[in-house]
Protein backbone atom coordinates (compact mmCIF):
# COMPACT_ATOMS: atom_id res chain seq x y z
CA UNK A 1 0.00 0.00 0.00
CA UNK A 2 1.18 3.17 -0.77
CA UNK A 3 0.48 6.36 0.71
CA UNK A 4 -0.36 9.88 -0.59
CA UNK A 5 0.31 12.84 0.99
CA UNK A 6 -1.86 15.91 -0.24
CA UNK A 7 -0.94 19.39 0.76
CA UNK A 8 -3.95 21.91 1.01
CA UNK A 9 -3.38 25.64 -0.28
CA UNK A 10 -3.90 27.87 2.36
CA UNK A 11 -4.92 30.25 0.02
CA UNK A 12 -8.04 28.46 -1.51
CA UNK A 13 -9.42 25.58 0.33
CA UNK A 14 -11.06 23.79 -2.33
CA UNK A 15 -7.62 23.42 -4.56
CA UNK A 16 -5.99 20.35 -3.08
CA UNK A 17 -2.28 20.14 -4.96
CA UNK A 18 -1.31 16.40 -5.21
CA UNK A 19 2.45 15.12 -5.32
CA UNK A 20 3.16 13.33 -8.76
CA UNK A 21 4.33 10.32 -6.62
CA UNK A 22 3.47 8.40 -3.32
CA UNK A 23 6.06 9.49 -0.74
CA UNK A 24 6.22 6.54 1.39
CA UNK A 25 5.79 2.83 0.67
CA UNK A 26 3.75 1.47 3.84
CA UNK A 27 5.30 -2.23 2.62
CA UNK A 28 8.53 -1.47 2.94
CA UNK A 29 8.69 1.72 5.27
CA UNK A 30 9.04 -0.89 8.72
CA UNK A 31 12.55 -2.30 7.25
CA UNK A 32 13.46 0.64 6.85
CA UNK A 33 12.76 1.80 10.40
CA UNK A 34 14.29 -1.56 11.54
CA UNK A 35 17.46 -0.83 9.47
CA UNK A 36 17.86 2.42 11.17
CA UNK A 37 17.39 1.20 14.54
CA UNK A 38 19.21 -1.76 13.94
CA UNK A 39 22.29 0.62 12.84
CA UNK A 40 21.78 2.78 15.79
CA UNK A 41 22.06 -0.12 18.66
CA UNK A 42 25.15 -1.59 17.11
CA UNK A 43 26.77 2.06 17.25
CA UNK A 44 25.29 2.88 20.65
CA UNK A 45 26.44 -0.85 21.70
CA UNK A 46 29.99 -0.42 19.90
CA UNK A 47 30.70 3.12 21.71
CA UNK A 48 29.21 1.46 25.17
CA UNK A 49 32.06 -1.35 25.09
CA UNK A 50 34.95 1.24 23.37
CA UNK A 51 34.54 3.00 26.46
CA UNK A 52 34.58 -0.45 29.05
CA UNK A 53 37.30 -2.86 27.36
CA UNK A 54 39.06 -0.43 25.26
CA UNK A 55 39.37 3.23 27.02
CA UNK A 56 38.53 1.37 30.87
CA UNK A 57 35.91 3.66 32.48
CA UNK A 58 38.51 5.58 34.59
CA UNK A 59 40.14 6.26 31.27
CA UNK A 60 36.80 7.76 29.99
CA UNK A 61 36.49 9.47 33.30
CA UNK A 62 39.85 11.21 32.80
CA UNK A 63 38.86 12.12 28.96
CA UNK A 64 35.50 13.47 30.03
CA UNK A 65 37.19 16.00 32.25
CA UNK A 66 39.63 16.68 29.78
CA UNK A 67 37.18 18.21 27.54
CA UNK A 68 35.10 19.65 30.68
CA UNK A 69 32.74 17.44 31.12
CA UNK A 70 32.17 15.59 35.11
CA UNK A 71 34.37 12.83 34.78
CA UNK A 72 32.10 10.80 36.72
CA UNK A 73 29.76 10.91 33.54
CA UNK A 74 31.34 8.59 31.84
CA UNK A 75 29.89 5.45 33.80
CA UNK A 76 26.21 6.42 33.20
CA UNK A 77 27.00 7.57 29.69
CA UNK A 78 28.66 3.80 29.31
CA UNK A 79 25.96 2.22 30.57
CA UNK A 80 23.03 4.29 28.48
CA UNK A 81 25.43 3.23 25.38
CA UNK A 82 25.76 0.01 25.85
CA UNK A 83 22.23 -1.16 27.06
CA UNK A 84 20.50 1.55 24.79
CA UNK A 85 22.62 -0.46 21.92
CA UNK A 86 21.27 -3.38 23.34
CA UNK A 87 17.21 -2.54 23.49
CA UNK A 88 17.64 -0.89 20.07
CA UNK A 89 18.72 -3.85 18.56
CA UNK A 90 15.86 -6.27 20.01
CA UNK A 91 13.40 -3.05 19.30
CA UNK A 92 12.03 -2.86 23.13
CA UNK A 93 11.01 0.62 23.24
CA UNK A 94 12.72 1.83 20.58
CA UNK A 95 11.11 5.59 20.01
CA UNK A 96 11.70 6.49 24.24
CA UNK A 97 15.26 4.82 23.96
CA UNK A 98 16.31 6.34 20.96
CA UNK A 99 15.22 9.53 22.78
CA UNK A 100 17.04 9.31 25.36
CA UNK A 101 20.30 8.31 23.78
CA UNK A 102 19.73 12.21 21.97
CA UNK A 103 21.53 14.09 24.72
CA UNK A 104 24.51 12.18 24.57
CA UNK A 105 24.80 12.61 21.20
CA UNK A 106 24.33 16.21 21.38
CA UNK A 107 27.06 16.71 23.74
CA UNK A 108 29.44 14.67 22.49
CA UNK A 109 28.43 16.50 18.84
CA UNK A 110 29.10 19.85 20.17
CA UNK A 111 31.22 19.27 23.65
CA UNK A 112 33.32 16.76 22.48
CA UNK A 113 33.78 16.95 18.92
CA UNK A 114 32.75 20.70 18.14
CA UNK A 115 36.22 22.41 18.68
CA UNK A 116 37.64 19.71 16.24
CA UNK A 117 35.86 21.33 13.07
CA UNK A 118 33.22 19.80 10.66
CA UNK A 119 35.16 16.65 9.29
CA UNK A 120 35.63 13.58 11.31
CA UNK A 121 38.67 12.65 9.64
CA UNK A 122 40.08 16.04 11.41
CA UNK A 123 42.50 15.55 14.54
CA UNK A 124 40.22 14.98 17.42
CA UNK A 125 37.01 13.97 14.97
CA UNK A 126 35.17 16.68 13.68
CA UNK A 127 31.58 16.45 14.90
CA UNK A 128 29.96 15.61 11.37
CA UNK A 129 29.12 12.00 12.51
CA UNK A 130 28.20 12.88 16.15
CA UNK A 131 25.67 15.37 14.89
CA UNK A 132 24.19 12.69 11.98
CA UNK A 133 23.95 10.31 14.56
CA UNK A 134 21.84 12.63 16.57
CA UNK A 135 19.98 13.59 14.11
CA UNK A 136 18.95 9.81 13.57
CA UNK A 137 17.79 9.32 17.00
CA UNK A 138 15.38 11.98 16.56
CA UNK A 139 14.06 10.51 13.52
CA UNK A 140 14.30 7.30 15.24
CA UNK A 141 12.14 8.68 18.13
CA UNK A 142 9.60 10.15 15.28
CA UNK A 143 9.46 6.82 13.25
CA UNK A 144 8.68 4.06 16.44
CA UNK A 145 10.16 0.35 16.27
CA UNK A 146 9.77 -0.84 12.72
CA UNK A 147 9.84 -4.18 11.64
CA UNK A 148 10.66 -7.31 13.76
CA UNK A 149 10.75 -5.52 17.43
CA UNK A 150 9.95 -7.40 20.99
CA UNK A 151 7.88 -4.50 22.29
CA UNK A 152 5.30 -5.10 19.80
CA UNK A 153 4.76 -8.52 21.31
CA UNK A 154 5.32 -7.36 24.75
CA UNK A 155 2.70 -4.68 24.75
CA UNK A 156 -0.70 -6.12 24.62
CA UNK A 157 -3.34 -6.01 21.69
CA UNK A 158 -5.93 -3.12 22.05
């Protein structure tokens, strides 16, 4: 099924204007979601255990306050990384998760990597991957689970 989006003129409220094509395909639109979210709890899960095995969280502490943030941060930070990653990927509450992994990537887009300059590749990373990452949480949060998530058949019928 595919679905239509019409945009009323303000001006006139009997011309309805019509896009030429359907903007989303309903069949395929939940993979999609599920790709997204999918990608997002591997790189939430991936930046959770860079900070525990690789950096040690007292090493993480000691970056955080290098670049003014509470040092102390960096275990709940960890934590919301790694077992955000972890209920994005099974799709338990994907939208509120996703939502709440936002702040973290807004810091670490503007705290962290913001000094550094646009391009990742840039000594220290630029922030242009911290900020698209953020941006996809949002759109995470605005999309829901997708296809193939537990909370779906956690959450009773209505």
């Amino acid at each position: 099924m595919k679905l239509t989006i019409r945009d009323i003129n303000p001006q006139s409220s009997s011309r309805t204007l019509r896009l030429a094509k359907p903007t989303i395909d309903l069949d395929t639109a939940p993979y999609a979601i599920t790709l997204l979210r999918v990608s997002l709890g591997l790189l939430c899960l991936a930046h959770g255990c860079l900070k525990v095995f690789t950096f040690t969280l007292p090493g993480t502490a000691q970056f955080f306050a290098s670049v003014g943030l509470p040092g102390f941060m960096a275990y709940p930070v960890a934590i919301a990384e790694g077992l955000g990653g972890l209920l994005l990927l099974a799709g338990i509450y994907s939208r509120w998760v996703a939502l709440a992994l936002f702040p973290i990537l807004f810091v670490a887009t503007f705290k962290v990597h913001g000094a550094s300059g646009w391009l990742f590749t840039n000594e220290g990373g630029g922030w242009e991957f911290p900020a698209l990452f953020a941006i996809a949480t949002l759109v995470q949060f605005l999309l829901g689970d997708g296809a193939f998530a537990l909370t779906s058949r956690l959450m009773p019928k209505r």
